[in-house]
Protein backbone atom coordinates (compact mmCIF):
# COMPACT_ATOMS: atom_id res chain seq x y z
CA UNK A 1 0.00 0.00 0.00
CA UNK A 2 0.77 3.08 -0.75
CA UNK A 3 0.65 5.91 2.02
CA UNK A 4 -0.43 9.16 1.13
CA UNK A 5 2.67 11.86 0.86
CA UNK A 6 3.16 14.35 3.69
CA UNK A 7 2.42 17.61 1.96
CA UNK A 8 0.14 17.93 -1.16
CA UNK A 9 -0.60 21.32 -3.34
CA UNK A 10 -3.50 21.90 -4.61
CA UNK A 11 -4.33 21.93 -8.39
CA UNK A 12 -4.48 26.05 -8.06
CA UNK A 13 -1.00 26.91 -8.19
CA UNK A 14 -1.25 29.76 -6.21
CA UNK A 15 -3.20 27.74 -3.30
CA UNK A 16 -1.10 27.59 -0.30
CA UNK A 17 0.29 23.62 0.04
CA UNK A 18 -1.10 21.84 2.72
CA UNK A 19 0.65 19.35 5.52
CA UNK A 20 -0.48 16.48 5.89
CA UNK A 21 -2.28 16.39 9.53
CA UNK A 22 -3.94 20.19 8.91
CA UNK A 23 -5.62 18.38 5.30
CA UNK A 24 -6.98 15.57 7.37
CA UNK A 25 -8.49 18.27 9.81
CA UNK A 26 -9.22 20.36 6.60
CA UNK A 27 -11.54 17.54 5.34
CA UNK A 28 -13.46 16.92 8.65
CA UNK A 29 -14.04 20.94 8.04
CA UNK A 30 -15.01 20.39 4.59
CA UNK A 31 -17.60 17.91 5.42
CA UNK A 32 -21.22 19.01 5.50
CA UNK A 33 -22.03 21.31 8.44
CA UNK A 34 -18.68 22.06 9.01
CA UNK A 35 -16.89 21.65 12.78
CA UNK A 36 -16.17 23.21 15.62
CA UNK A 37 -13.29 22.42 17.63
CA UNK A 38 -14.84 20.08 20.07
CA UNK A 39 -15.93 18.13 16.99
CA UNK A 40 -12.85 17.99 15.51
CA UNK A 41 -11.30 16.74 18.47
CA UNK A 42 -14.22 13.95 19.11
CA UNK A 43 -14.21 12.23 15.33
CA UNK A 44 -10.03 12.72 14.82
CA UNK A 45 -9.31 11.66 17.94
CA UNK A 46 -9.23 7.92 17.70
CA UNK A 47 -7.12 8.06 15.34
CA UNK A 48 -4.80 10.52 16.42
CA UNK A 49 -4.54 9.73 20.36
CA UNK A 50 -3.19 6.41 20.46
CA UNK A 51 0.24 8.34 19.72
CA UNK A 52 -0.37 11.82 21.85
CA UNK A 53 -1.40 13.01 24.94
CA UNK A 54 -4.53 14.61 25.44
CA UNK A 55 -2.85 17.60 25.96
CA UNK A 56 -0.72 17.51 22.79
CA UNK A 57 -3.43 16.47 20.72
CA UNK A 58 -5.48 19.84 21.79
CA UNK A 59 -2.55 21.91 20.86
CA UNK A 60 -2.16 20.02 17.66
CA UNK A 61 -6.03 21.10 16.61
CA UNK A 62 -5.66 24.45 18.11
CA UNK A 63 -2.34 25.01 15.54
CA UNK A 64 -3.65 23.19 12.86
CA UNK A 65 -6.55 25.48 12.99
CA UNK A 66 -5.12 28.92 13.43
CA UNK A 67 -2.88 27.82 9.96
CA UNK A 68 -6.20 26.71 8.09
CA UNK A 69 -7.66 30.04 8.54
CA UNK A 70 -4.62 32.22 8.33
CA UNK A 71 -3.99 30.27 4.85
CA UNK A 72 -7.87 31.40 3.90
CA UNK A 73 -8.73 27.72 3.49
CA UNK A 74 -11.60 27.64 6.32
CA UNK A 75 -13.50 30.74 8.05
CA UNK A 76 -14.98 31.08 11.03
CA UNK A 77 -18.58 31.71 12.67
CA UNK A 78 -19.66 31.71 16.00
CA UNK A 79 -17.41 28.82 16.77
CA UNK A 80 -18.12 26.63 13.72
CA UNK A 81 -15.86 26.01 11.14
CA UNK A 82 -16.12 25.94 7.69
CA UNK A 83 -14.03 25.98 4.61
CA UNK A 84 -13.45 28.17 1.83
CA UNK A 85 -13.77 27.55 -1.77
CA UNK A 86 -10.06 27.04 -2.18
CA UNK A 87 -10.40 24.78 1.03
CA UNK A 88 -12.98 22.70 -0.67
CA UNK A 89 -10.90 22.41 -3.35
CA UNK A 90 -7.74 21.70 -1.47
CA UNK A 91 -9.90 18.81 0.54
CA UNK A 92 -11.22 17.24 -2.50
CA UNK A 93 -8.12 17.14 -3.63
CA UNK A 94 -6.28 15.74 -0.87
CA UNK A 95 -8.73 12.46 -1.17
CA UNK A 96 -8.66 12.50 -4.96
CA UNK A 97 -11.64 13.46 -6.59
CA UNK A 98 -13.86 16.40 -7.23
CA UNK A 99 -16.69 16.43 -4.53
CA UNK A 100 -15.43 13.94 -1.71
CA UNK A 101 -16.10 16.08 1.08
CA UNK A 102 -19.39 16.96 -0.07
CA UNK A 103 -21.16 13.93 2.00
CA UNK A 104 -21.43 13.34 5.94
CA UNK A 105 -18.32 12.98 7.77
CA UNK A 106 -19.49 9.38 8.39
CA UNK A 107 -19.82 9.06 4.83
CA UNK A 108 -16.21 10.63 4.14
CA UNK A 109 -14.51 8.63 6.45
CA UNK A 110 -15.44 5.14 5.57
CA UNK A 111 -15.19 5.83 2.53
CA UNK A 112 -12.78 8.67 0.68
CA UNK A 113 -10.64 8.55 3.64
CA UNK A 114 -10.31 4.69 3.83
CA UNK A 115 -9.27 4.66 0.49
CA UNK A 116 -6.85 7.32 0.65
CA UNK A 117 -5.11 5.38 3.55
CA UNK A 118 -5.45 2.50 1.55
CA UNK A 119 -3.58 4.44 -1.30
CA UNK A 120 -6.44 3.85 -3.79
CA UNK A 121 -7.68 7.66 -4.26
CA UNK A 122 -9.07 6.88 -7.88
CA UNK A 123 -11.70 4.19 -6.81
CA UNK A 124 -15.11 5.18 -8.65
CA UNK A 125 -18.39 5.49 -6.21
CA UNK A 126 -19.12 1.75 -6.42
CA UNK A 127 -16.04 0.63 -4.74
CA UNK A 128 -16.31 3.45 -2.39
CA UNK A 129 -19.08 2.04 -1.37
CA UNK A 130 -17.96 -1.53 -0.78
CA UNK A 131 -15.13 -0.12 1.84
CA UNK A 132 -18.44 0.26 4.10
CA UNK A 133 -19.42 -3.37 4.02
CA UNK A 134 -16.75 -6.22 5.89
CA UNK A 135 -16.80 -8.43 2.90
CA UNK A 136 -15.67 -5.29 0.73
CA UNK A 137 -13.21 -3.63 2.65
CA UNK A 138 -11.22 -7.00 3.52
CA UNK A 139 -11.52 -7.88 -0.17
CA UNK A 140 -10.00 -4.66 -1.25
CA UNK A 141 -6.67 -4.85 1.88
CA UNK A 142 -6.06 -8.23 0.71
CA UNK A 143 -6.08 -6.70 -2.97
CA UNK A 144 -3.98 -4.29 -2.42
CA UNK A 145 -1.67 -5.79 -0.01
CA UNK A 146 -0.35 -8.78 -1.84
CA UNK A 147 -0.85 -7.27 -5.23
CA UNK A 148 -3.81 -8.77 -6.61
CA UNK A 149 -6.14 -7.13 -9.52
CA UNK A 150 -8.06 -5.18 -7.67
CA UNK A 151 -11.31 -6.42 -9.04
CA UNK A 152 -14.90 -5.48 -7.66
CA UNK A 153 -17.33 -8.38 -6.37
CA UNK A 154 -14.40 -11.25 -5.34
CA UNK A 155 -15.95 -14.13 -3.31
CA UNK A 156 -13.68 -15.61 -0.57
CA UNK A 157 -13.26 -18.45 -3.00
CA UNK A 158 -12.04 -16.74 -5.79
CA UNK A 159 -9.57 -14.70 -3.42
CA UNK A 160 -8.40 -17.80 -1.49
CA UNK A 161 -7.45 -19.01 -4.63
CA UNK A 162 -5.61 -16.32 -5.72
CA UNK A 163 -3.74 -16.30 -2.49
CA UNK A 164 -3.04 -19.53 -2.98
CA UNK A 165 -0.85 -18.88 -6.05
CA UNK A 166 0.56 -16.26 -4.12
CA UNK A 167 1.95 -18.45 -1.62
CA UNK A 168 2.68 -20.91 -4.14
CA UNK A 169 5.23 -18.33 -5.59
CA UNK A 170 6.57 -17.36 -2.69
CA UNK A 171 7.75 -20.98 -1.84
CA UNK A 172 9.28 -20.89 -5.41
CA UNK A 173 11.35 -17.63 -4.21
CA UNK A 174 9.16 -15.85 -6.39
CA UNK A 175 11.42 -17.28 -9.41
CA UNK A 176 8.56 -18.43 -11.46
CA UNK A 177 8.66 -16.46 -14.66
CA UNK A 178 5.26 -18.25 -16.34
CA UNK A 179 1.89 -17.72 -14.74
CA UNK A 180 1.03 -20.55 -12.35
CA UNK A 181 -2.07 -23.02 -12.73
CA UNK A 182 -2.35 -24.45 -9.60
CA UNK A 183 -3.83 -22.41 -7.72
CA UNK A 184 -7.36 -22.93 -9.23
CA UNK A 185 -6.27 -26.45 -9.59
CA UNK A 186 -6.09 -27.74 -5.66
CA UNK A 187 -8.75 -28.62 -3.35
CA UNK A 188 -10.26 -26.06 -1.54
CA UNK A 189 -8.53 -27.24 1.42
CA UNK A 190 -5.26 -27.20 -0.07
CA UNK A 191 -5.50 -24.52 -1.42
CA UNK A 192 -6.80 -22.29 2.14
CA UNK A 193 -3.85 -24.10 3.47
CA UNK A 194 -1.40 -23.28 1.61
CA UNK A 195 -3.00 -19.75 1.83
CA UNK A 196 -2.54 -20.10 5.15
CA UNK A 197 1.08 -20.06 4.86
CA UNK A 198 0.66 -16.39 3.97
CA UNK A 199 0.05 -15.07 7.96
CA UNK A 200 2.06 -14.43 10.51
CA UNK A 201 1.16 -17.43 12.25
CA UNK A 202 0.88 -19.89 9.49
CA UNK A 203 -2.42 -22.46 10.09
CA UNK A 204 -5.51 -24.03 8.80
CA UNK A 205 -8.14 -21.23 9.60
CA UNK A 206 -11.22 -23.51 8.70
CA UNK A 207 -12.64 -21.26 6.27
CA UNK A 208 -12.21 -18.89 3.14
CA UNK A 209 -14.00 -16.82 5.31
CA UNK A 210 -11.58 -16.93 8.18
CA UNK A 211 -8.74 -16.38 6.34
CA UNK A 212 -9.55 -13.93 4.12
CA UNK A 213 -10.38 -11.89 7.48
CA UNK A 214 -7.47 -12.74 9.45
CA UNK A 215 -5.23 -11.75 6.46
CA UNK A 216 -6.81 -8.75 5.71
CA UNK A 217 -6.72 -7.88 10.50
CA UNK A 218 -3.15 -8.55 9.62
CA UNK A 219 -1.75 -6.83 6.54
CA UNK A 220 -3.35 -3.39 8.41
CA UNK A 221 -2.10 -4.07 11.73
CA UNK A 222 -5.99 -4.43 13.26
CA UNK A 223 -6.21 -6.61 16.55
CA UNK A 224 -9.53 -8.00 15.42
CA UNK A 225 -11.42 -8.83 12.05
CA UNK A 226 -14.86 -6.70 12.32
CA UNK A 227 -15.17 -3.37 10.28
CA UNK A 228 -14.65 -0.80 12.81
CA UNK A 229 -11.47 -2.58 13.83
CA UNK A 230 -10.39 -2.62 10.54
CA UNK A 231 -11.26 0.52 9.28
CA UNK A 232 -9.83 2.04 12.57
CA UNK A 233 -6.49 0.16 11.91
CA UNK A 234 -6.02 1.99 8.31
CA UNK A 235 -7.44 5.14 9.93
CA UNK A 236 -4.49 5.09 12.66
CA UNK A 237 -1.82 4.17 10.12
CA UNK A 238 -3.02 7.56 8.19
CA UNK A 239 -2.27 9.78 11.28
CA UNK A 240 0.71 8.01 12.22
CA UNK A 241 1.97 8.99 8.37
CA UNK A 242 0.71 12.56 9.29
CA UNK A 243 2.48 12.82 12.75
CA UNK A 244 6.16 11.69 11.32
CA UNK A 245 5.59 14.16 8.30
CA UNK A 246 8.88 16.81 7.70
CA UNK A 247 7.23 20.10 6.96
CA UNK A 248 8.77 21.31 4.26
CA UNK A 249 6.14 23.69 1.72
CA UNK A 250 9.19 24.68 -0.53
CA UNK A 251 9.22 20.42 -2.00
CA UNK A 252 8.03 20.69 -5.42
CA UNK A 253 6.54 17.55 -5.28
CA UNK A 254 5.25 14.93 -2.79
CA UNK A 255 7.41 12.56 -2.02
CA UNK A 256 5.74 8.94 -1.69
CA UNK A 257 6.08 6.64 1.06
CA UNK A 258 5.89 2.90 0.96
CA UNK A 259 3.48 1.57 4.05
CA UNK A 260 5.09 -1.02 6.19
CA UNK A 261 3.44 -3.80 4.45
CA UNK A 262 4.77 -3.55 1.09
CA UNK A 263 8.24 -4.00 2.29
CA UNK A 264 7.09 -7.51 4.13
CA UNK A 265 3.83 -8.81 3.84
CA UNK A 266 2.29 -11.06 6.55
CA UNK A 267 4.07 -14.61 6.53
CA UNK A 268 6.64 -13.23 3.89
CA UNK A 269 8.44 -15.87 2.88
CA UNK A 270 12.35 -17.24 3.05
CA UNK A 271 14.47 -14.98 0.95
CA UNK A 272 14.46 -15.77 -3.05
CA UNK A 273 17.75 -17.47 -3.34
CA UNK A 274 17.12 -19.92 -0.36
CA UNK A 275 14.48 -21.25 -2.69
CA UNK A 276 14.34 -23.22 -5.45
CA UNK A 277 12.53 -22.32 -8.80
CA UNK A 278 10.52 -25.30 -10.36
CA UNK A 279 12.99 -27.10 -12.32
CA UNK A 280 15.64 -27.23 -9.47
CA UNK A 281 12.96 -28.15 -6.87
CA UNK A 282 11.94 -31.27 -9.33
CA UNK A 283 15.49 -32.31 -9.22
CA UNK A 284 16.28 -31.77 -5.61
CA UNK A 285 12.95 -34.21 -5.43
CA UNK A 286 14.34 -36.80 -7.66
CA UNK A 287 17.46 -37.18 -5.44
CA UNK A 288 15.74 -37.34 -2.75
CA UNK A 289 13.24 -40.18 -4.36
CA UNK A 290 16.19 -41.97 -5.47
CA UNK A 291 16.85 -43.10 -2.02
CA UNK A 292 13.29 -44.14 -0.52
CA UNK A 293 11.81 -45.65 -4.02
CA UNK A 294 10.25 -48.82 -4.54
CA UNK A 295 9.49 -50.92 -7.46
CA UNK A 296 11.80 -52.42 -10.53
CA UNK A 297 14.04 -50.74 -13.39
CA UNK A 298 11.98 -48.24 -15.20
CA UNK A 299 8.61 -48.21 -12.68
CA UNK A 300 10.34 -47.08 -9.19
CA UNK A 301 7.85 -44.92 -7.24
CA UNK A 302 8.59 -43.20 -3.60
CA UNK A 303 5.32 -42.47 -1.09
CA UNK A 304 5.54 -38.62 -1.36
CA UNK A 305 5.69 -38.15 2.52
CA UNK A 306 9.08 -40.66 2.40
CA UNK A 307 10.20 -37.74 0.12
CA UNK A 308 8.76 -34.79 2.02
CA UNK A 309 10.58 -36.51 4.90
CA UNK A 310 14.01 -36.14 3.08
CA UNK A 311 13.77 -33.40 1.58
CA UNK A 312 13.02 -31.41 5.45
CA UNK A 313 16.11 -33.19 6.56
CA UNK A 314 17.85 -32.01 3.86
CA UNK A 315 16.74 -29.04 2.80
CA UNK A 316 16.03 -27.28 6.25
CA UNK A 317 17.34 -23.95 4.74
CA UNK A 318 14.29 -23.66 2.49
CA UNK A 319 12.07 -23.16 5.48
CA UNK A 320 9.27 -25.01 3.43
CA UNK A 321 5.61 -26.42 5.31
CA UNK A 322 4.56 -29.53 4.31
CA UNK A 323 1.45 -27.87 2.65
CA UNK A 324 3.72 -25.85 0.62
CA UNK A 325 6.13 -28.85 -0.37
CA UNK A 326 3.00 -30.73 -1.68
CA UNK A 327 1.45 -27.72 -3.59
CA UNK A 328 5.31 -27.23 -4.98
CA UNK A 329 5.25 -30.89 -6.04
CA UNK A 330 1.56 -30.38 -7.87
CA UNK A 331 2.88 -27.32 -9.71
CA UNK A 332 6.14 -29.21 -11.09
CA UNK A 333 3.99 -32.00 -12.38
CA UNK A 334 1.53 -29.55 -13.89
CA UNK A 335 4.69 -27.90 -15.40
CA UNK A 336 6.38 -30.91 -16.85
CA UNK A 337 9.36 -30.73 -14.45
CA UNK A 338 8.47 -34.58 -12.60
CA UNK A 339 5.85 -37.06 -12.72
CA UNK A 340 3.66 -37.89 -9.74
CA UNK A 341 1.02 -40.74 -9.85
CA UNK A 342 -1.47 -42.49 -7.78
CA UNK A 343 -1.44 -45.60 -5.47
CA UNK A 344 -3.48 -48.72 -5.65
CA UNK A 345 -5.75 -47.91 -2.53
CA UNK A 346 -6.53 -51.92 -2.41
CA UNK A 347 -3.19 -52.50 -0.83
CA UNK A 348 -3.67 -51.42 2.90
CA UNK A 349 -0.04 -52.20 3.66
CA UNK A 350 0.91 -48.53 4.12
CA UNK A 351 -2.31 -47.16 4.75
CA UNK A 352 -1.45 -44.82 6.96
CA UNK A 353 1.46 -43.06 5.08
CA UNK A 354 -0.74 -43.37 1.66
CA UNK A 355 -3.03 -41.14 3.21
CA UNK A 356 -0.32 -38.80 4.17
CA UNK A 357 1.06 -38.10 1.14
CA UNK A 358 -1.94 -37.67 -0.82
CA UNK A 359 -1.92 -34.59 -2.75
CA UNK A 360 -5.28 -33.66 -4.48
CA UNK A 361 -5.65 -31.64 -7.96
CA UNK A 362 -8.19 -31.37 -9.64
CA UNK A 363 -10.12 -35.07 -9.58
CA UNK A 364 -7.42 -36.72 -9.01
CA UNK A 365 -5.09 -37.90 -6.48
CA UNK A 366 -1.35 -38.34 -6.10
CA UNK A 367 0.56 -40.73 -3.93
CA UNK A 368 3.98 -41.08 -5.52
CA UNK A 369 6.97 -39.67 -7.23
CA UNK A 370 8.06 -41.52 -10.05
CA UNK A 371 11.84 -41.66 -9.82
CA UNK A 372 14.33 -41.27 -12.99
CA UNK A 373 17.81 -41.79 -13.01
CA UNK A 374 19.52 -38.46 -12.14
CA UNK A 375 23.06 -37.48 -11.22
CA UNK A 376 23.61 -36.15 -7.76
């Protein structure tokens, strides 16, 4: 995500430019019925308190005030606050289009203001409005977080399983160079595991549901997965941006800032060259086949969780789950790189570890690695 800069200018040249924390006050002004100081303080301060004291934050609206109307962007009546026609414009376009302050400050805030934290100023009315509902505003942090199309109407299916392919890369190192198929491919299960791999605390959450919330709680720093927890998470981050800006009104442009989670996402994985891409993972595999096969010349098979087992003991440095070794495995047969194939279920000598290594794409499901002669 991408956090708004510290100072903007306004499209009037001649307009004064505007810090950062006095245009977030500027828009509570600009919202209908204007403010007064006591209001100001009330609807900012969540957002704003968590880093100052009461007492600083007071002094920060009293300043931040004086400057608005010494710059001409807001006047004063009796007490109440409103802005100017170059503070209108300046507040419209602080959150990025023509008219955002013209609603409630309820309105404003879920909406333009959430997406200006969110770093998506250019969203069209429609998406605006589906940062107000849960299933909207998660879809659109998960989005934007791990750099997903940011496509309107995305069921937790559809966003589990891009997630999925997400991960998927990640184990790869993020050398895959082709577009991946598997992450449509795999079970649901499979796939919201491997998903899974993606938070903080890697797991099984139960449900697309789930994890699409606890992903999107995460990648904004929220404590819980409801809207207002959310929404005050992205909200906070905003201010925080605003408190650490360097006032400087001579910069002749903003100057962007990356937000925390674009540097490391939840779960981020091992770094790129302590993983393999797909064709060195398939031989790595075949090694590691070689010595836990079964079978004659030309038709020896290993039980995949023989080779998961190896590989772990030999490979620690990757770092890799067992849901993401399995899903790695799926995507190099997909891609040509080895061959997996299924078990005769009729024998129930190695029930047990048959069932462990099953890996399901698609209708079917996988068992073994076939094993080629390879040079170690």
């Amino acid at each position: 995500m991408t956090a708004a800069s510290s100072t903007f200018r306004n499209s009037d040249k001649n307009a004064p430019a505007v810090p950062f924390k006095r245009a977030l006050m500027l828009v509570r002004i600009a919202c209908s019925g204007g403010a007064t100081r006591a209001e100001i303080m009330r609807d900012l301060g969540p957002i704003f308190t968590h880093k100052l004291s009461p007492g600083e934050w007071r002094q920060l609206v009293t300043d931040a005030n004086a400057e608005l109307l010494a710059q001409g962007l807001a006047v004063q009546s009796r007490g109440r606050m409103t802005v100017s026609s170059i503070g209108r414009e300046a507040a419209d376009t602080f959150l990025g289009r023509k008219g955002s302050t013209s609603g409630s400050w309820q309105d404003v805030r879920d909406g333009r203001l959430v997406a200006k934290a969110l770093g998506l100023d250019d969203l069209g009315p429609k998406r605006i409005k589906e940062l107000q509902r849960p299933d909207g505003l998660r879809a659109l942090i998960i989005q934007k977080a791990f750099g997903l199309p940011l496509n309107g109407s995305q069921t937790v299916s559809k966003l589990r399983a891009q997630l999925a392919v997400v991960a998927l890369e990640r184990a790869f190192g993020n050398k895959i160079k082709t577009g991946l198929g598997a992450g449509s491919g795999f079970s649901a299960q499979a796939g919201r595991m491997l998903a899974g791999q993606l938070s903080i605390r890697p797991r099984d959450f139960g449900s697309d549901a789930k994890l699409v919330a606890a992903l999107a709680a995460e990648a904004v720093d929220a404590r819980q997965t409801d809207l207002e927890s959310l929404r005050g998470a992205i909200l906070r981050r905003l201010a925080q941006s605003a408190l650490s800006e360097r006032v400087d009104t001579d910069v002749p442009a903003p100057v962007l800032r990356q937000a925390a989670n674009d540097a490391g996402l939840p779960g981020a994985a091992m770094p790129a060259n302590r993983r393999p891409d797909p064709a060195s993972f398939a031989r790595h595999v075949q090694i590691a086949a070689q010595g836990c096969a079964e079978g004659w010349s030309g038709n020896r098979k290993a039980l995949i969780m023989r080779v998961w087992n190896a590989i772990a003991a030999q490979h620690p440095e990757w770092g890799l789950s067992e849901i993401e070794f399995k899903c790695m495995l799926g995507e190099a047969h997909r891609a040509g790189h080895l061959a997996l194939a299924s078990a005769d279920l009729k024998d129930k000598r190695n029930a047990d570890e048959l069932n462990a290594s099953a890996v399901t794409y698609k209708n079917t499901v996988w068992h073994l690695v076939r094993v080629e002669d390879v040079d170690s």
